[in-house]
C-alpha atoms as a PDB file:
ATOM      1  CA  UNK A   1       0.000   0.000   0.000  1.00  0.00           C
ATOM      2  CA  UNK A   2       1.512   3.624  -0.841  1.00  0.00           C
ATOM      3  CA  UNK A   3      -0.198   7.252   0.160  1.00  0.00           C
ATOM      4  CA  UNK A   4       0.425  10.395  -1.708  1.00  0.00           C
ATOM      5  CA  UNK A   5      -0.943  13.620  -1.101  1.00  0.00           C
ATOM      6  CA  UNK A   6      -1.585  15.704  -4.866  1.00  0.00           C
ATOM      7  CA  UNK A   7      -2.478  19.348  -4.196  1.00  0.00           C
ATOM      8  CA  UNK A   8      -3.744  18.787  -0.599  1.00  0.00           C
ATOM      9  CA  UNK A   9      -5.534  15.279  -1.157  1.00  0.00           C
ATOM     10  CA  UNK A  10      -4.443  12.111  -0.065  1.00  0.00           C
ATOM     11  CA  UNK A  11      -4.711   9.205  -2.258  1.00  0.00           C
ATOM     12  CA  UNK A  12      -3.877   5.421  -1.460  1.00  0.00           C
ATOM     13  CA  UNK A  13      -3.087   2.442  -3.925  1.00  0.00           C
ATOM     14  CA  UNK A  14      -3.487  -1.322  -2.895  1.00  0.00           C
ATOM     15  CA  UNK A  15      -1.812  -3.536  -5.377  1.00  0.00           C
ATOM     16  CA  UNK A  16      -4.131  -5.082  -7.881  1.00  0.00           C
ATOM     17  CA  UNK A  17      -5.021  -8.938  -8.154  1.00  0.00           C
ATOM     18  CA  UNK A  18      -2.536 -10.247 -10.767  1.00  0.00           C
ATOM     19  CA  UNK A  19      -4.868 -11.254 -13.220  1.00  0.00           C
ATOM     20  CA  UNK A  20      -6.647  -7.694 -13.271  1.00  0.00           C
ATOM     21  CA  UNK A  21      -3.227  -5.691 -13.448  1.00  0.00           C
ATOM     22  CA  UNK A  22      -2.482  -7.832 -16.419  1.00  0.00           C
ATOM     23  CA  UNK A  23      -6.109  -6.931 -18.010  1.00  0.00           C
ATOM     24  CA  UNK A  24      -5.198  -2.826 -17.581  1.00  0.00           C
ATOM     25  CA  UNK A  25      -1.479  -3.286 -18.586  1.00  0.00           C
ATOM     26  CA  UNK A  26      -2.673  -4.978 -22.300  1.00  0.00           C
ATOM     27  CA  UNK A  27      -5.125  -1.971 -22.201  1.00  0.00           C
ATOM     28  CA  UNK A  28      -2.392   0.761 -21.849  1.00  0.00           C
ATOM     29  CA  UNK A  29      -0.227  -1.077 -24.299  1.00  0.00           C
ATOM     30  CA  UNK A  30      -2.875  -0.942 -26.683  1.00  0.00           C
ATOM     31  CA  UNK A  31      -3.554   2.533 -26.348  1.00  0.00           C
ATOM     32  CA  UNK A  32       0.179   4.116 -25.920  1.00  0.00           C
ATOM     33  CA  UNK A  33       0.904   1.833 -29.172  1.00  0.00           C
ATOM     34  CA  UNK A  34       4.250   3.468 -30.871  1.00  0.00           C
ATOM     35  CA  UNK A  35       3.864   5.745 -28.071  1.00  0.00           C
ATOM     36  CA  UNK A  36       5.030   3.228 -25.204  1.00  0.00           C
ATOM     37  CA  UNK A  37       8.786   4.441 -25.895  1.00  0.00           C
ATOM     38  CA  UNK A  38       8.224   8.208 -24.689  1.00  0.00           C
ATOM     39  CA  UNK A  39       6.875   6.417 -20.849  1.00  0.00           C
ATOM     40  CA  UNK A  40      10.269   5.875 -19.655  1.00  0.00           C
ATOM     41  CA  UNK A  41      10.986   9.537 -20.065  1.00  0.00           C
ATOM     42  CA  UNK A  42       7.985  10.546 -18.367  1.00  0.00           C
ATOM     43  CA  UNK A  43       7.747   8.237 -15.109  1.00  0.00           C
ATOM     44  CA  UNK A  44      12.167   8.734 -14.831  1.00  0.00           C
ATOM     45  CA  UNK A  45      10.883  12.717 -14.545  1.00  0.00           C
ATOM     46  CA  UNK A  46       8.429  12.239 -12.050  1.00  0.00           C
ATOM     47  CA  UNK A  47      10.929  10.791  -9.341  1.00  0.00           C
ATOM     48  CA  UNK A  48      11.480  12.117  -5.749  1.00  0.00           C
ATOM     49  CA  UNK A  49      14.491  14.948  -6.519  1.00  0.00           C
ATOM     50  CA  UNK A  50      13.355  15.376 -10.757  1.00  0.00           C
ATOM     51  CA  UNK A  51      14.483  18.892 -11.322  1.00  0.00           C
ATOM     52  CA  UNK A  52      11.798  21.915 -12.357  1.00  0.00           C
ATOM     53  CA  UNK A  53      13.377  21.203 -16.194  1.00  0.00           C
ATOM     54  CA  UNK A  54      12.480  17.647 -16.285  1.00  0.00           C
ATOM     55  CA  UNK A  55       9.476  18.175 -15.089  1.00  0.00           C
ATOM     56  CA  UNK A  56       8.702  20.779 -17.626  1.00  0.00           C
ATOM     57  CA  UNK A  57       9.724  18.229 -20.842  1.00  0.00           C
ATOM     58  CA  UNK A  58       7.995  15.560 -18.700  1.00  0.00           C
ATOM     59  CA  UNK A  59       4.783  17.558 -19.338  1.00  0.00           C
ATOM     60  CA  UNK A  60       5.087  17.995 -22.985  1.00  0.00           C
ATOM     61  CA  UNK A  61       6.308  14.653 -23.342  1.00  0.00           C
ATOM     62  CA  UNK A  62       2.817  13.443 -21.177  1.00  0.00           C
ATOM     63  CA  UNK A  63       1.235  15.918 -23.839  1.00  0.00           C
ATOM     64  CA  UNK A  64       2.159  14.863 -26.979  1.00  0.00           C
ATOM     65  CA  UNK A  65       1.573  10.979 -25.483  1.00  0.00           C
ATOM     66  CA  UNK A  66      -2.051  12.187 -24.806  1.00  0.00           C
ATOM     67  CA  UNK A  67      -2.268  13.680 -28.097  1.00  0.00           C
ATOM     68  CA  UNK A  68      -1.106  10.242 -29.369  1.00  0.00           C
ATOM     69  CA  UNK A  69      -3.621   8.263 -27.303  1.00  0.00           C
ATOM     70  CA  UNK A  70      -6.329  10.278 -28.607  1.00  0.00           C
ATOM     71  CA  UNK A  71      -5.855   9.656 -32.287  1.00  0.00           C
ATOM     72  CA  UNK A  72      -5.149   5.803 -31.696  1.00  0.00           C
ATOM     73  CA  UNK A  73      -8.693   5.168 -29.581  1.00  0.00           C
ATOM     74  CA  UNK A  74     -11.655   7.251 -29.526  1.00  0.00           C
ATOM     75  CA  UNK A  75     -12.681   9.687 -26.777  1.00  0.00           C
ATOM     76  CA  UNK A  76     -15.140   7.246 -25.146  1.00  0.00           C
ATOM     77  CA  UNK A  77     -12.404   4.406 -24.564  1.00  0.00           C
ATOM     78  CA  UNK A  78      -9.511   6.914 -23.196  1.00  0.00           C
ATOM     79  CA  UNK A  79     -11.916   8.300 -20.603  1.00  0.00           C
ATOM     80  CA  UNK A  80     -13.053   4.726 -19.562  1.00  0.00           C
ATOM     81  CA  UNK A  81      -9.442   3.990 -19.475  1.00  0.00           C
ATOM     82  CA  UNK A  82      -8.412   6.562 -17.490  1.00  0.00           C
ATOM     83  CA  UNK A  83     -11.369   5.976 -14.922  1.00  0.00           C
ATOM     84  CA  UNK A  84     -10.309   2.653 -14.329  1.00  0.00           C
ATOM     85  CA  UNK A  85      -6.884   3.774 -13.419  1.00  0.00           C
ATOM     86  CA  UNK A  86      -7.844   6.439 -11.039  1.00  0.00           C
ATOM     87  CA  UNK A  87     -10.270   4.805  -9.398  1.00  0.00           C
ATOM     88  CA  UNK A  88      -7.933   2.241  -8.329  1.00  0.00           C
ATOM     89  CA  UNK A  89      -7.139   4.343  -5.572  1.00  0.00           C
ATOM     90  CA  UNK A  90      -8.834   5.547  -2.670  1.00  0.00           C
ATOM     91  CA  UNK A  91      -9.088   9.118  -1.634  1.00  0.00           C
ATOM     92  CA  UNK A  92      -8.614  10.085   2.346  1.00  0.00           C
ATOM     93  CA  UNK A  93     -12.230  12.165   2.934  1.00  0.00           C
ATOM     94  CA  UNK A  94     -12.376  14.879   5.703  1.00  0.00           C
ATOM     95  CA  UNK A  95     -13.587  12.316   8.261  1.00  0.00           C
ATOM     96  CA  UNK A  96      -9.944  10.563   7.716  1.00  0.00           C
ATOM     97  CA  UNK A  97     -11.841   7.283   5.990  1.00  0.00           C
ATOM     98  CA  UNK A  98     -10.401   6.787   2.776  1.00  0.00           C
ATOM     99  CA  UNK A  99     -13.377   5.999   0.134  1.00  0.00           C
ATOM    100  CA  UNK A 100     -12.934   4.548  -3.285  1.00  0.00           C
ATOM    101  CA  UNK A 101     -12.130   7.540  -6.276  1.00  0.00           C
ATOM    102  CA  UNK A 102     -14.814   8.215  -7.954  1.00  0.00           C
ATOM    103  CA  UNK A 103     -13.475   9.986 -11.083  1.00  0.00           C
ATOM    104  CA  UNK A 104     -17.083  12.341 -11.822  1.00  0.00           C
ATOM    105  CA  UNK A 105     -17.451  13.008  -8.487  1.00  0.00           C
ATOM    106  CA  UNK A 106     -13.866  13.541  -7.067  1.00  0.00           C
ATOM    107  CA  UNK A 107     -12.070  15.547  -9.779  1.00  0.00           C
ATOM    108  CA  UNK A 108     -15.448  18.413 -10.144  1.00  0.00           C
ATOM    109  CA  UNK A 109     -13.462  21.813 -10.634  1.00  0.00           C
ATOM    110  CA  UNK A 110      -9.907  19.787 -10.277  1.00  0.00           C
ATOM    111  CA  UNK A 111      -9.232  18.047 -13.695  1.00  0.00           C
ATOM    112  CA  UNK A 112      -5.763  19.295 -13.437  1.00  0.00           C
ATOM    113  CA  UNK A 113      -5.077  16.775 -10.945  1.00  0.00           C
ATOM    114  CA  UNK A 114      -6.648  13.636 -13.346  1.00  0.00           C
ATOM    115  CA  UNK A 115      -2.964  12.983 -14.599  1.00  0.00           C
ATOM    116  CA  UNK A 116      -0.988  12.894 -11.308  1.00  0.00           C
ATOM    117  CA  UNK A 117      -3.501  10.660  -9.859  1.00  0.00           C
ATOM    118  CA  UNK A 118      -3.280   8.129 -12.584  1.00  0.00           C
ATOM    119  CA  UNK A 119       0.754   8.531 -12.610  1.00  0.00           C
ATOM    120  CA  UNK A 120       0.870   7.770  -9.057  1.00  0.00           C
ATOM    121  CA  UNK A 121      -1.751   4.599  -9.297  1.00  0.00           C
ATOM    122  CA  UNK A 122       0.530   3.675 -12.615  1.00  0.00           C
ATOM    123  CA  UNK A 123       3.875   3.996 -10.494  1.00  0.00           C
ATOM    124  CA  UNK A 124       2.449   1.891  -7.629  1.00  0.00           C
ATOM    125  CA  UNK A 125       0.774  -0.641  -9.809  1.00  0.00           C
ATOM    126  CA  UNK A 126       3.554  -1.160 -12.679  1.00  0.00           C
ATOM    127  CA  UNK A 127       6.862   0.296 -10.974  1.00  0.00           C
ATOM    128  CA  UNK A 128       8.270  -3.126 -11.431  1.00  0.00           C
ATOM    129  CA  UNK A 129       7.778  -3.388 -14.541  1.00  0.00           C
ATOM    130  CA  UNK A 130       8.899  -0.223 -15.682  1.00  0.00           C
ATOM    131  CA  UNK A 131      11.880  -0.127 -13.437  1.00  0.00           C
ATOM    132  CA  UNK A 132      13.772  -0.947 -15.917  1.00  0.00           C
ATOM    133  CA  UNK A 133      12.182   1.737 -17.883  1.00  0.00           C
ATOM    134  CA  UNK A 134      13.265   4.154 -15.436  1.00  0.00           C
ATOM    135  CA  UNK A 135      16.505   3.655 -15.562  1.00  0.00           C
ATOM    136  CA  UNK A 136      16.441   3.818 -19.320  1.00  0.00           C
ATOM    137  CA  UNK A 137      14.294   7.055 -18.984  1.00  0.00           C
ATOM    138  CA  UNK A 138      17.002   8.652 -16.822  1.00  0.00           C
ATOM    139  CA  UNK A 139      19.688   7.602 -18.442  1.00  0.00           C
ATOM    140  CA  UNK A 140      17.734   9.437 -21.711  1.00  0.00           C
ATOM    141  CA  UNK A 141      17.225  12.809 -20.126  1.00  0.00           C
ATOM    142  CA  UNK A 142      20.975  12.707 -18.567  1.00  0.00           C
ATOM    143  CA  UNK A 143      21.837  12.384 -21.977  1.00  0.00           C
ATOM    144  CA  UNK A 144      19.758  15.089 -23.210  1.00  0.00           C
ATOM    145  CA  UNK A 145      20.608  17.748 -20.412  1.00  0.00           C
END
């Protein structure tokens, strides 16, 4: 189990059953497509210690991704896809119980924090997988800076 608090609001992520981690990991691949090279860049940025500048070309890289996504599956399927990611996690309420997400109802008046939820529930979820991504994806931006 991890916690993260995004602009003020704490979030927790259980891992998923096996079986349904594999079911949303064929569904990313399908929708990044050609696009799957540029996430190693993105979640190396979004480290503990990523400096302001890789940040920055972390967010146009997460940009031009989304871009991507949206010409390779239609409006409809990203949004379900994103759902399912955020509301993986659980959001801490004012009483201190922590509730399931609820993407409509949650994120009224905060869509700006959509994408670092998801991130975080991605990171937690797949950060084994894309470990070695990571390290690829710093190596990358070392190179570039």
């Amino acid at each position: 189990m991890a916690e993260k608090k995004i602009n003020g609001v704490e979030y927790k992520v259980d891992p998923l059953l096996a079986t349904k981690a594999l079911i949303l990991q064929a569904r990313l691949m399908r929708a990044a497509g050609p696009l799957a090279s540029k996430i190693p860049a993105i979640l190396a940025s979004r480290r503990e210690g990523a400096s302001t500048e890789e940040r920055a070309a972390a967010d146009t890289e997460a940009l031009l991704a989304i871009t991507g996504v949206f010409e390779a599956i239609a409006p409809e399927e990203f949004a379900s896809l994103v759902k399912d990611i955020v509301e993986i996690a659980k959001i801490k309420r004012p009483s201190g119980a922590y509730d399931p997400v609820d993407l409509d109802g949650d994120f009224v008046g905060r869509l700006g924090d959509i994408i670092p939820v998801a991130v975080f529930v991605l990171k937690e979820q797949f950060g084994d997988f894309f470990s070695g991504a990571l390290a690829n994806g710093t190596r990358a931006m070392t190179a570039r800076g």
